[in-house]
N, C-alpha and C. Protein backbone atom coordinates (compact mmCIF):
# COMPACT_ATOMS: atom_id res chain seq x y z
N UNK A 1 0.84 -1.17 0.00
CA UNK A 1 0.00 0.00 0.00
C UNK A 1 0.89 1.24 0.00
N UNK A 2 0.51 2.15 -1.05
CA UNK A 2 1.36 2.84 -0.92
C UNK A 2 0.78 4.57 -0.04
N UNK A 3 1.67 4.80 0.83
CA UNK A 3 1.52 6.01 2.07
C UNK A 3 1.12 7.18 1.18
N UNK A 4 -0.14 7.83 2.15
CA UNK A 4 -0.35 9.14 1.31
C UNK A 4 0.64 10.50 1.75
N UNK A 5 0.91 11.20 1.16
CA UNK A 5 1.49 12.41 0.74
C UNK A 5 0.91 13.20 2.24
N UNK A 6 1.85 13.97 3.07
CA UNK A 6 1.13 14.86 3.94
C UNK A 6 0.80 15.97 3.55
N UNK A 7 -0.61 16.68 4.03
CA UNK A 7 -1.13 17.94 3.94
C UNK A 7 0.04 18.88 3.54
N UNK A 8 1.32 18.66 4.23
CA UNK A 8 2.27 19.86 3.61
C UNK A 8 2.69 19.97 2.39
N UNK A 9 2.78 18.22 1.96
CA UNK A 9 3.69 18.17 0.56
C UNK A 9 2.82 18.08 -0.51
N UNK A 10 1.43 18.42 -0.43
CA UNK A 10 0.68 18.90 -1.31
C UNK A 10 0.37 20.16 -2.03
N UNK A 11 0.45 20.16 -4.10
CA UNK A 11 0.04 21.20 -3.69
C UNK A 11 -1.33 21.99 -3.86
N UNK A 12 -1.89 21.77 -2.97
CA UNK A 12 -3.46 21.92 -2.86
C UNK A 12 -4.59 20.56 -3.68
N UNK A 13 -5.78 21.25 -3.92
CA UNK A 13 -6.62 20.45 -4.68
C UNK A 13 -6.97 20.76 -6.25
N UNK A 14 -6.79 19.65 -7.03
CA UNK A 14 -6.96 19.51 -8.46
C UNK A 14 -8.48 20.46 -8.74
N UNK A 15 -8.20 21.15 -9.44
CA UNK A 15 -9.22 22.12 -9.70
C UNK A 15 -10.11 21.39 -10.76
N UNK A 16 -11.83 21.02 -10.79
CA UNK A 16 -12.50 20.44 -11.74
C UNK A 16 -13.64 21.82 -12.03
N UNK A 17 -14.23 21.60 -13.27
CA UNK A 17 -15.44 21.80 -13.60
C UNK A 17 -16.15 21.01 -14.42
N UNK A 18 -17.47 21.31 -14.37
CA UNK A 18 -18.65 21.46 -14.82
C UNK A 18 -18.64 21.22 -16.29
N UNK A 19 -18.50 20.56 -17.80
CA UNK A 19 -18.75 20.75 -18.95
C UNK A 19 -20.05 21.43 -18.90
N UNK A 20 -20.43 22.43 -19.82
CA UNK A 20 -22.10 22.90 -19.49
C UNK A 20 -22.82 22.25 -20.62
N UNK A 21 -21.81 21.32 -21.80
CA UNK A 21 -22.38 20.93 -23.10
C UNK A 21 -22.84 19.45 -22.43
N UNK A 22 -21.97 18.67 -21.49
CA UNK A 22 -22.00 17.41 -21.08
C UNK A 22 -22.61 17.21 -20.16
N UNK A 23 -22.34 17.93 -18.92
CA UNK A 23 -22.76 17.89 -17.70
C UNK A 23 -21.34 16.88 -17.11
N UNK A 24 -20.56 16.89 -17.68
CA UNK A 24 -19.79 15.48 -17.05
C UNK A 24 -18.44 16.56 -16.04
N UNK A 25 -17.57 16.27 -15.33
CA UNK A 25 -16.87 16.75 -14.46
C UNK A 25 -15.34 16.54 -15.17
N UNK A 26 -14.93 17.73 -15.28
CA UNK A 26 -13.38 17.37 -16.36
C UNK A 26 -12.08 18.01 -15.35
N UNK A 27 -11.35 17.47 -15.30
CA UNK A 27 -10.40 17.78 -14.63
C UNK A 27 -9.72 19.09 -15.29
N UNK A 28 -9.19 19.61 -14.24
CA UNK A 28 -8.24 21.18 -15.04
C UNK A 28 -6.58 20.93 -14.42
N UNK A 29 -6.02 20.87 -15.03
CA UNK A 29 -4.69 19.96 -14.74
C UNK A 29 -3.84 20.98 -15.29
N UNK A 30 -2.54 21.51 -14.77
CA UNK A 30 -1.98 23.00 -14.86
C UNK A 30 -1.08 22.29 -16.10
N UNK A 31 -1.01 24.01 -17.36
CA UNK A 31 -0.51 23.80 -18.30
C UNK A 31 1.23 24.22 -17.88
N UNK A 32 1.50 24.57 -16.95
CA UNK A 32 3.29 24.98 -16.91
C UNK A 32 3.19 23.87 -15.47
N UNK A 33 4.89 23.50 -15.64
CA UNK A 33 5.52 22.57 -14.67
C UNK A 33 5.41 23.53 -13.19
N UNK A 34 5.36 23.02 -12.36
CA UNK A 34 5.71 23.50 -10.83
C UNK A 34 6.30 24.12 -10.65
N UNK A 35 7.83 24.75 -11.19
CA UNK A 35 8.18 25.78 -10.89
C UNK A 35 8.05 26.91 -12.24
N UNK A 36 6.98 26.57 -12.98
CA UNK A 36 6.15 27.91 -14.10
C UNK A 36 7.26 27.99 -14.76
N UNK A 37 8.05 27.12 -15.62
CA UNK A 37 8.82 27.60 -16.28
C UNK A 37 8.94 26.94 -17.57
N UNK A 38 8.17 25.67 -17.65
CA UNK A 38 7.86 24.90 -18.70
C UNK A 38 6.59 24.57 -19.26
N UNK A 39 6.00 24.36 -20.34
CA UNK A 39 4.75 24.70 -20.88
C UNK A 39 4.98 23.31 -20.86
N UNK A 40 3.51 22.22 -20.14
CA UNK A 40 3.25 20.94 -20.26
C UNK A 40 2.52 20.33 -21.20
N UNK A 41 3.39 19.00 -21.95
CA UNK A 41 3.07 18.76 -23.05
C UNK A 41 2.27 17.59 -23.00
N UNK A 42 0.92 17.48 -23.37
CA UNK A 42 -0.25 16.08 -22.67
C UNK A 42 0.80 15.00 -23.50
N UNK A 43 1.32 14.98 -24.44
CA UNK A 43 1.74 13.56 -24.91
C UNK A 43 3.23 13.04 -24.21
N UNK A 44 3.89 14.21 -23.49
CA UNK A 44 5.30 14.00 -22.66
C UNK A 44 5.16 14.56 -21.18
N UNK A 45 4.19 14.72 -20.84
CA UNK A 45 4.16 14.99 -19.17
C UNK A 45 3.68 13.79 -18.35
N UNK A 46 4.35 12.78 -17.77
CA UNK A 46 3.75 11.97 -17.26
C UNK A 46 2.97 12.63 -16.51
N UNK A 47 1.31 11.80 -16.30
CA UNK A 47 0.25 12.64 -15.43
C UNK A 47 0.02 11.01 -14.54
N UNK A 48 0.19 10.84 -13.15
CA UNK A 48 0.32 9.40 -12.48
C UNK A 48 -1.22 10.16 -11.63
N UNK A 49 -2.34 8.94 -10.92
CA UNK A 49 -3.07 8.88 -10.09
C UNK A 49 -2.68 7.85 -9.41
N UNK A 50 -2.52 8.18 -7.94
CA UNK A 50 -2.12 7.34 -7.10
C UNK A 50 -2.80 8.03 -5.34
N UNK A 51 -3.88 6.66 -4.98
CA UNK A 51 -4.07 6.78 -3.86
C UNK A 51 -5.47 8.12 -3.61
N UNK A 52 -5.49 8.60 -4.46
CA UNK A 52 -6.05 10.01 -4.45
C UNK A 52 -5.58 11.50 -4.94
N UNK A 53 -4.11 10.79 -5.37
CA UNK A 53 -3.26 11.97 -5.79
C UNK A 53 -3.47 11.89 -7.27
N UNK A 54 -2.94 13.70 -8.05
CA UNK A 54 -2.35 12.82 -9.62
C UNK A 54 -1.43 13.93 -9.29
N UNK A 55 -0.13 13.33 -9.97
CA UNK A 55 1.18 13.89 -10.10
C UNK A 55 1.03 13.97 -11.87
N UNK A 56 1.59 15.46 -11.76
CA UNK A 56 2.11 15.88 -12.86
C UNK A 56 3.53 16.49 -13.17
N UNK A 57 4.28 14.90 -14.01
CA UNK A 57 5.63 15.51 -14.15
C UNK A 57 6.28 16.59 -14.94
N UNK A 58 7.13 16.83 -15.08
CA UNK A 58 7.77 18.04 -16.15
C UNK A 58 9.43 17.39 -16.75
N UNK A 59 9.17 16.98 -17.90
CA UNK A 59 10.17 15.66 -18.10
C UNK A 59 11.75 16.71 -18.47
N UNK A 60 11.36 18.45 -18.76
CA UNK A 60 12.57 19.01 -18.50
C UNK A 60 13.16 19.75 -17.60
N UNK A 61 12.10 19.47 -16.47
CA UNK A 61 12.83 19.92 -15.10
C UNK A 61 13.92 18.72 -14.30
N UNK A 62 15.05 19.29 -13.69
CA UNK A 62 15.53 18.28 -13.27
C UNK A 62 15.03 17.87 -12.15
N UNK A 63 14.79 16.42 -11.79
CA UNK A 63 13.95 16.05 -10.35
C UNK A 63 15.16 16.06 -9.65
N UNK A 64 16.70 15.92 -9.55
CA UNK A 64 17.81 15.89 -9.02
C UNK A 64 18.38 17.38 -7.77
N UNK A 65 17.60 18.52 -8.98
CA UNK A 65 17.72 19.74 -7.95
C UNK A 65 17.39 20.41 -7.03
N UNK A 66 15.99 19.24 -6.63
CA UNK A 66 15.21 19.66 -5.40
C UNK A 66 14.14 20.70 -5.67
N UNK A 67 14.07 21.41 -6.76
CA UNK A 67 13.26 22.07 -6.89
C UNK A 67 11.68 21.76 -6.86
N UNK A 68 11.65 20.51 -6.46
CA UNK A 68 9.99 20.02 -6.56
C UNK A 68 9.42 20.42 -8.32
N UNK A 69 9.81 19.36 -9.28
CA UNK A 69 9.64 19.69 -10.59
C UNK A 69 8.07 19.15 -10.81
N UNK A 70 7.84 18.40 -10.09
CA UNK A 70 6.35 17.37 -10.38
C UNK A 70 5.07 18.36 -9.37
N UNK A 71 3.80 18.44 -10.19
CA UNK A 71 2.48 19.03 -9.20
C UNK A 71 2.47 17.69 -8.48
N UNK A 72 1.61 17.74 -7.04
CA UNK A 72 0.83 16.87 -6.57
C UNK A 72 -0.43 17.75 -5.65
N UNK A 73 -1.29 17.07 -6.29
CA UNK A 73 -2.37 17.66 -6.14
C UNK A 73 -3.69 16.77 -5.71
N UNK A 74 -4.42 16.83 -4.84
CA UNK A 74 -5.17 16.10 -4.42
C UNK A 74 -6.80 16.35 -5.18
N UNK A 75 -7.15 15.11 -5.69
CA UNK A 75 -8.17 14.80 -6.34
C UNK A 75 -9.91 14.82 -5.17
N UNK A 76 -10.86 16.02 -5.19
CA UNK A 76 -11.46 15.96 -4.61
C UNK A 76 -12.42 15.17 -5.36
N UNK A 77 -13.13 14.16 -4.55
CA UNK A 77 -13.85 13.03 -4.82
C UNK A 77 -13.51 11.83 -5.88
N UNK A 78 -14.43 11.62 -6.53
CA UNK A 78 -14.13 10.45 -7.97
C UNK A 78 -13.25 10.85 -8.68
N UNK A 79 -12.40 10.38 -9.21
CA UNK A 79 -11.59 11.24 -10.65
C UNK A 79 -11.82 11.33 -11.91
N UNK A 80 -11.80 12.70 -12.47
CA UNK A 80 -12.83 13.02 -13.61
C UNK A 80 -12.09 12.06 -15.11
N UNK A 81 -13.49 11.44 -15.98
CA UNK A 81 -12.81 10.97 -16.84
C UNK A 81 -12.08 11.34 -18.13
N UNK A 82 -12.55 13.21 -17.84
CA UNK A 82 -11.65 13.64 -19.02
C UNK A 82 -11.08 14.88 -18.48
N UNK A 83 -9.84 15.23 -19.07
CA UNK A 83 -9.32 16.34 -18.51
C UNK A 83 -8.50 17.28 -19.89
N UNK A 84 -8.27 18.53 -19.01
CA UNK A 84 -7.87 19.74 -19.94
C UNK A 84 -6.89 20.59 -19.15
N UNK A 85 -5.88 20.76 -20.37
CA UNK A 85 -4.54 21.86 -19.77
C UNK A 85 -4.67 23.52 -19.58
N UNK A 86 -5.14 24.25 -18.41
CA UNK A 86 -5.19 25.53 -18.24
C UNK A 86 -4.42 25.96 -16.74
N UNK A 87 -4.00 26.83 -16.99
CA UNK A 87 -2.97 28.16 -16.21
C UNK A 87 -3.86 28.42 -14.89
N UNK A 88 -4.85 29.31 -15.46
CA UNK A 88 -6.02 30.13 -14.68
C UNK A 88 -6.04 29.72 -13.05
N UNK A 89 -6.36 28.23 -13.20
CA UNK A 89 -6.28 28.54 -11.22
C UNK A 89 -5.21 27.75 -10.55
N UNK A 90 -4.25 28.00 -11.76
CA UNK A 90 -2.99 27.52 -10.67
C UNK A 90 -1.66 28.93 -10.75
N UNK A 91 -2.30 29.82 -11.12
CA UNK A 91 -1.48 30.98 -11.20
C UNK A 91 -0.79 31.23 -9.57
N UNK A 92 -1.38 31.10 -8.72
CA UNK A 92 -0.95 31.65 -7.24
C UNK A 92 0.10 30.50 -6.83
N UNK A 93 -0.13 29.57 -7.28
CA UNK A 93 0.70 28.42 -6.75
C UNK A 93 2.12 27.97 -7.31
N UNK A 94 2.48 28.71 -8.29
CA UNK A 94 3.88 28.10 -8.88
C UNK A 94 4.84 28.47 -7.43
N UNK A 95 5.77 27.90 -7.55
CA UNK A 95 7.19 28.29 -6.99
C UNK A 95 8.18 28.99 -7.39
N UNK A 96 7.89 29.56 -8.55
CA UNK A 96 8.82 30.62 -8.92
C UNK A 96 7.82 31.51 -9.60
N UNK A 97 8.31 32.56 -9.58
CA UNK A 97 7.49 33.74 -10.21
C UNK A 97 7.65 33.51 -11.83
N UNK A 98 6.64 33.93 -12.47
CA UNK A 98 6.48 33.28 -14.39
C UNK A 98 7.60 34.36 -14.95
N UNK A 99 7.93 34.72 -15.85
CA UNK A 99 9.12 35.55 -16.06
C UNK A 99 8.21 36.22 -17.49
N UNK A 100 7.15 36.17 -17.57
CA UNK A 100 6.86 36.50 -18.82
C UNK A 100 6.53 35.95 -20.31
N UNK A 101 7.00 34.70 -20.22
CA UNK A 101 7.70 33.79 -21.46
C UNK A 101 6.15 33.83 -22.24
């Protein structure tokens, strides 16, 4: 079994909405890596669900520098069966300030 992630080393909750065409619940899964410096690519970002989590990697950040290159983000309730790459409500949360790019 694998141990969940503590309240600290999270970062926050996976933001979902509403389709208004479907009614179905789509995940919003951040388009730049964790420290906002890489634009995430759906066919090269590993995206893992585990336990209640989904981790989203950033395959050109180095995981070696400590910088926390991967999101982890906690999935409130079921997990949605389709999802989409947007900025919007993970703007407050990067670890480094965006530089503009």
């Amino acid at each position: 079994m694998t141990a969940s992630p503590s309240a600290a080393a999270l970062d926050g909750a996976l933001f979902c909405r509403i389709d208004p065409a479907t009614g179905r619940t789509v995940a919003v899964v951040p388009a730049r890596c964790r420290e906002g410096l890489h634009w995430l690519d759906p066919e090269q970002s590993p995206v893992t669900i585990t336990g209640g989590h989904l981790t989203v990697a950033c395959p050109r950040c180095d995981p070696a520098s400590g910088r926390g290159a991967a999101w982890l983000l906690a999935i409130p309730g079921p997990c949605p069966a389709l999802a989409e790459l947007d900025d919007a409500p993970y703007l407050g949360r990067y670890r480094w300030a965006l530089t503009g790019e």
